[in-house]
N, C-alpha and C. Protein backbone atom coordinates (compact mmCIF):
# COMPACT_ATOMS: atom_id res chain seq x y z
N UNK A 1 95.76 126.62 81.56
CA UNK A 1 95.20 125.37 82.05
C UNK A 1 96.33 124.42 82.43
N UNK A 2 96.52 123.78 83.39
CA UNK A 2 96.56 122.95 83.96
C UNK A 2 96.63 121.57 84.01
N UNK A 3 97.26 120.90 83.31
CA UNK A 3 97.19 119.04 83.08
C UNK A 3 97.58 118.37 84.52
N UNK A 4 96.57 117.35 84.59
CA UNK A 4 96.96 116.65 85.77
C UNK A 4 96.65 115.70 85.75
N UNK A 5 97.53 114.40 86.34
CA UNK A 5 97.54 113.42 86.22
C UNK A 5 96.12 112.47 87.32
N UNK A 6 95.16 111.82 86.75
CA UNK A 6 94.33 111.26 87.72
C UNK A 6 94.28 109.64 87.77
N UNK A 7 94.08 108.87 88.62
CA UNK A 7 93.66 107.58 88.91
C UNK A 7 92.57 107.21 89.75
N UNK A 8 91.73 106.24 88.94
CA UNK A 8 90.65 106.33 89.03
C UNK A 8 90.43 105.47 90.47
N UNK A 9 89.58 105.89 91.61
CA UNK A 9 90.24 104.74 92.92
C UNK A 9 91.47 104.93 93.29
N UNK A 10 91.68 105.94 93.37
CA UNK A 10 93.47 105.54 93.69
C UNK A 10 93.49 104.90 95.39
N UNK A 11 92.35 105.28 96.13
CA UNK A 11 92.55 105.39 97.47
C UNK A 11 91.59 104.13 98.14
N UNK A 12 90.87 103.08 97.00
CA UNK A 12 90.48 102.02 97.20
C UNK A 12 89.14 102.12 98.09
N UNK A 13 88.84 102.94 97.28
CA UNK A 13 87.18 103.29 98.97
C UNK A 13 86.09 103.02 97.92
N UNK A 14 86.06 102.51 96.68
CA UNK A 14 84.70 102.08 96.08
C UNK A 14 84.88 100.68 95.74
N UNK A 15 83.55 100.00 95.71
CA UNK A 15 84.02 98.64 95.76
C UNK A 15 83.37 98.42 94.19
N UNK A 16 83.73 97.09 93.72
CA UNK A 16 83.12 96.54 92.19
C UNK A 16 81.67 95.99 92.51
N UNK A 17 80.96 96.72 91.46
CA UNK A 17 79.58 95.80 91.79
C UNK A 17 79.48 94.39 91.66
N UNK A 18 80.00 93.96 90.55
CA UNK A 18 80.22 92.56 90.78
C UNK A 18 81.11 91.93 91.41
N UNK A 19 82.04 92.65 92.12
CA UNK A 19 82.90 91.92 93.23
C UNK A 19 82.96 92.77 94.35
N UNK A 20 82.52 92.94 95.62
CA UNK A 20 82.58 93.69 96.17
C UNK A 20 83.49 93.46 97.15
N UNK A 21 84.34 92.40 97.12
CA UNK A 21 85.88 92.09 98.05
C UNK A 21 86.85 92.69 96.98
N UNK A 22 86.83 93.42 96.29
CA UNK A 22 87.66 94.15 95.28
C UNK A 22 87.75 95.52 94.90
N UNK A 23 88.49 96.49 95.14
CA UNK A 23 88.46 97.70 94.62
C UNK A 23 87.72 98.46 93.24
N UNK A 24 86.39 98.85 92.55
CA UNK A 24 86.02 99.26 91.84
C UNK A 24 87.69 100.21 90.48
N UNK A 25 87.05 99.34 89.31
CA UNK A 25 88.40 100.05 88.68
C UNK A 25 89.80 99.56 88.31
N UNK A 26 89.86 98.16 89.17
CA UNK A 26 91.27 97.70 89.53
C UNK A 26 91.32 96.37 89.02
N UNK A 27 92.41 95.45 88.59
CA UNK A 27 92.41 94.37 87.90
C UNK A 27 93.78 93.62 88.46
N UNK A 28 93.35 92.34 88.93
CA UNK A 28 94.54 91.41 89.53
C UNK A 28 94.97 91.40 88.22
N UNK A 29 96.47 91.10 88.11
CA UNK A 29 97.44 90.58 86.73
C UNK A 29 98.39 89.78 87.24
N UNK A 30 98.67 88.92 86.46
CA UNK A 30 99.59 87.96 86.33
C UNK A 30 99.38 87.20 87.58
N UNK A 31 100.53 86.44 88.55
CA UNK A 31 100.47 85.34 89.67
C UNK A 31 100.39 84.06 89.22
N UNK A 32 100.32 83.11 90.08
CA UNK A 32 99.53 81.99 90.14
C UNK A 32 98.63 81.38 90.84
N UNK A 33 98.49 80.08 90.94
CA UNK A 33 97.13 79.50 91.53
C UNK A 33 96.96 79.84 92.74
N UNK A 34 98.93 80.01 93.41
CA UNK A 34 98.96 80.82 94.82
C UNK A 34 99.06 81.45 95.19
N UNK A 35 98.55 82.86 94.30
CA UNK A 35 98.79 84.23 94.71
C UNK A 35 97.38 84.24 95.15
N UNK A 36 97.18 85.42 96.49
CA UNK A 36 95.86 85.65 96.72
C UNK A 36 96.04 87.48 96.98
N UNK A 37 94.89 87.77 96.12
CA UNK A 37 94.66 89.60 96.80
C UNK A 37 93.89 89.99 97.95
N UNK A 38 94.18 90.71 98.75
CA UNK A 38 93.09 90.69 99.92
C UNK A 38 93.03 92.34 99.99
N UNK A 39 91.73 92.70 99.83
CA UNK A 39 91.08 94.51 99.99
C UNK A 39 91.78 94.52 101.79
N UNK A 40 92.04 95.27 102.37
CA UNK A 40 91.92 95.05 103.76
C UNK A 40 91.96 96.67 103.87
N UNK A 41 90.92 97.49 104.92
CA UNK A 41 91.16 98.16 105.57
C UNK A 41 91.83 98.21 106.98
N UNK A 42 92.56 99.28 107.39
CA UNK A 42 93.86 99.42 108.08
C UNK A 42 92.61 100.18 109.38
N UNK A 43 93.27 100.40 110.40
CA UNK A 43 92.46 101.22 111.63
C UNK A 43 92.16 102.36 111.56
N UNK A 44 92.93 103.06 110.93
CA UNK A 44 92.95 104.48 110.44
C UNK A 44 91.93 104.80 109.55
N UNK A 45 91.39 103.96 108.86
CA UNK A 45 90.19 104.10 107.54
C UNK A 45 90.69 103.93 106.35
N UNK A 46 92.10 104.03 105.95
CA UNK A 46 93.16 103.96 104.78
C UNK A 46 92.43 102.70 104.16
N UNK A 47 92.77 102.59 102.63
CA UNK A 47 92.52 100.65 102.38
C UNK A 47 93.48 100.00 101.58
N UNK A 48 94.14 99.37 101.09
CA UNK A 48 94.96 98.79 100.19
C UNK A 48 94.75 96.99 99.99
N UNK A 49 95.60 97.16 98.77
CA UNK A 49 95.16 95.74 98.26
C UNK A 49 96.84 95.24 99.01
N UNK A 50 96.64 94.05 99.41
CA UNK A 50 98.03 92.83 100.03
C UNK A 50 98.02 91.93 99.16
N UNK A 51 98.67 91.90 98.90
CA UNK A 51 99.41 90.53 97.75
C UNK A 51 100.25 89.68 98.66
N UNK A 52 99.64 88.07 98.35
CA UNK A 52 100.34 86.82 99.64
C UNK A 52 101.22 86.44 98.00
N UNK A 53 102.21 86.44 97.55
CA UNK A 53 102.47 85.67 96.58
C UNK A 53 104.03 84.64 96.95
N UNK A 54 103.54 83.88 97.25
CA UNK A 54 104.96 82.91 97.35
C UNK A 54 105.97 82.88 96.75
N UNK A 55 105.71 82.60 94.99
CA UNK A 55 106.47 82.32 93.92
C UNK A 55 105.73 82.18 93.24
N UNK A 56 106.65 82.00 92.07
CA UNK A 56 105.91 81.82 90.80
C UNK A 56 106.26 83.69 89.75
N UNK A 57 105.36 83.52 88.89
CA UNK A 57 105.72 85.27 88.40
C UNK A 57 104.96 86.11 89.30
N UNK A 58 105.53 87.42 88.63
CA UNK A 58 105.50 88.52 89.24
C UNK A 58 103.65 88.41 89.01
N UNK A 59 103.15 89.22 90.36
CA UNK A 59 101.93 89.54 90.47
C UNK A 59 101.52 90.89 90.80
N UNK A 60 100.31 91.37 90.16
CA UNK A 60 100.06 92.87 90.61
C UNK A 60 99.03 93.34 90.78
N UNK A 61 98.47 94.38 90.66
CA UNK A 61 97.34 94.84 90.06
C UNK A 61 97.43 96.52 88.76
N UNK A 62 96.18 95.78 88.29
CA UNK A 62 96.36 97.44 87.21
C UNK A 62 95.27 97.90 87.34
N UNK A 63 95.05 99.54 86.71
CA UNK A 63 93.99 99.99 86.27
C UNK A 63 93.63 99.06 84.94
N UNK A 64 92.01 98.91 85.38
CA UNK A 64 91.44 98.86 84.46
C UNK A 64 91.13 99.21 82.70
N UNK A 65 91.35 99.30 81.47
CA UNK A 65 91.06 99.33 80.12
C UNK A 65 89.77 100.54 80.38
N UNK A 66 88.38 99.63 81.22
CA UNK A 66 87.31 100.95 80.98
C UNK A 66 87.18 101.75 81.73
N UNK A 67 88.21 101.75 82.52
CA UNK A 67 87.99 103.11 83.57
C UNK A 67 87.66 104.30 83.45
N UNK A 68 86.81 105.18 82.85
CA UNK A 68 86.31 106.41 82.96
C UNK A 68 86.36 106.99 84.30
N UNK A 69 87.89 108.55 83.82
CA UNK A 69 88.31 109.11 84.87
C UNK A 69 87.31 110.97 84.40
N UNK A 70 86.17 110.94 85.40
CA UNK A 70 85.69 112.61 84.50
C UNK A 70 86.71 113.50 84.89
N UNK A 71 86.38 114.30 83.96
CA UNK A 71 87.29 115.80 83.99
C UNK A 71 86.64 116.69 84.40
């Protein structure tokens, strides 16, 4: 057998039910009042999250705590 590494969303194509301008799975961290995340799909169909962050601390995103990845 085989171990392999998975992430849940990795490729940003499900959205959050309660946020649906947001990747299902995924969690803004850290920034400030002037960081903004934006979902944006590209022409190609690809999607990723853009981070505008001016200054201030470092900003990111993480996986989620309840992410249930099945096996």
């Amino acid at each position: 057998m085989t171990d392999k590494n998975q992430v849940y969303n990795s490729h940003f194509l499900l959205e959050q039910e309660s946020n649906p301008y947001f990747p299902d799975g995924w969690a803004q961290t850290s920034g400030d009042g002037a960081t903004k995340w934006e979902w944006v799909c590209t022409p190609n169909g690809s999607r990723a999250i853009k981070i505008m962050h001016p200054s201030g601390p470092r900003a990111g995103i993480i996986l989620e705590n309840n992410v249930v990845i099945p096996g």
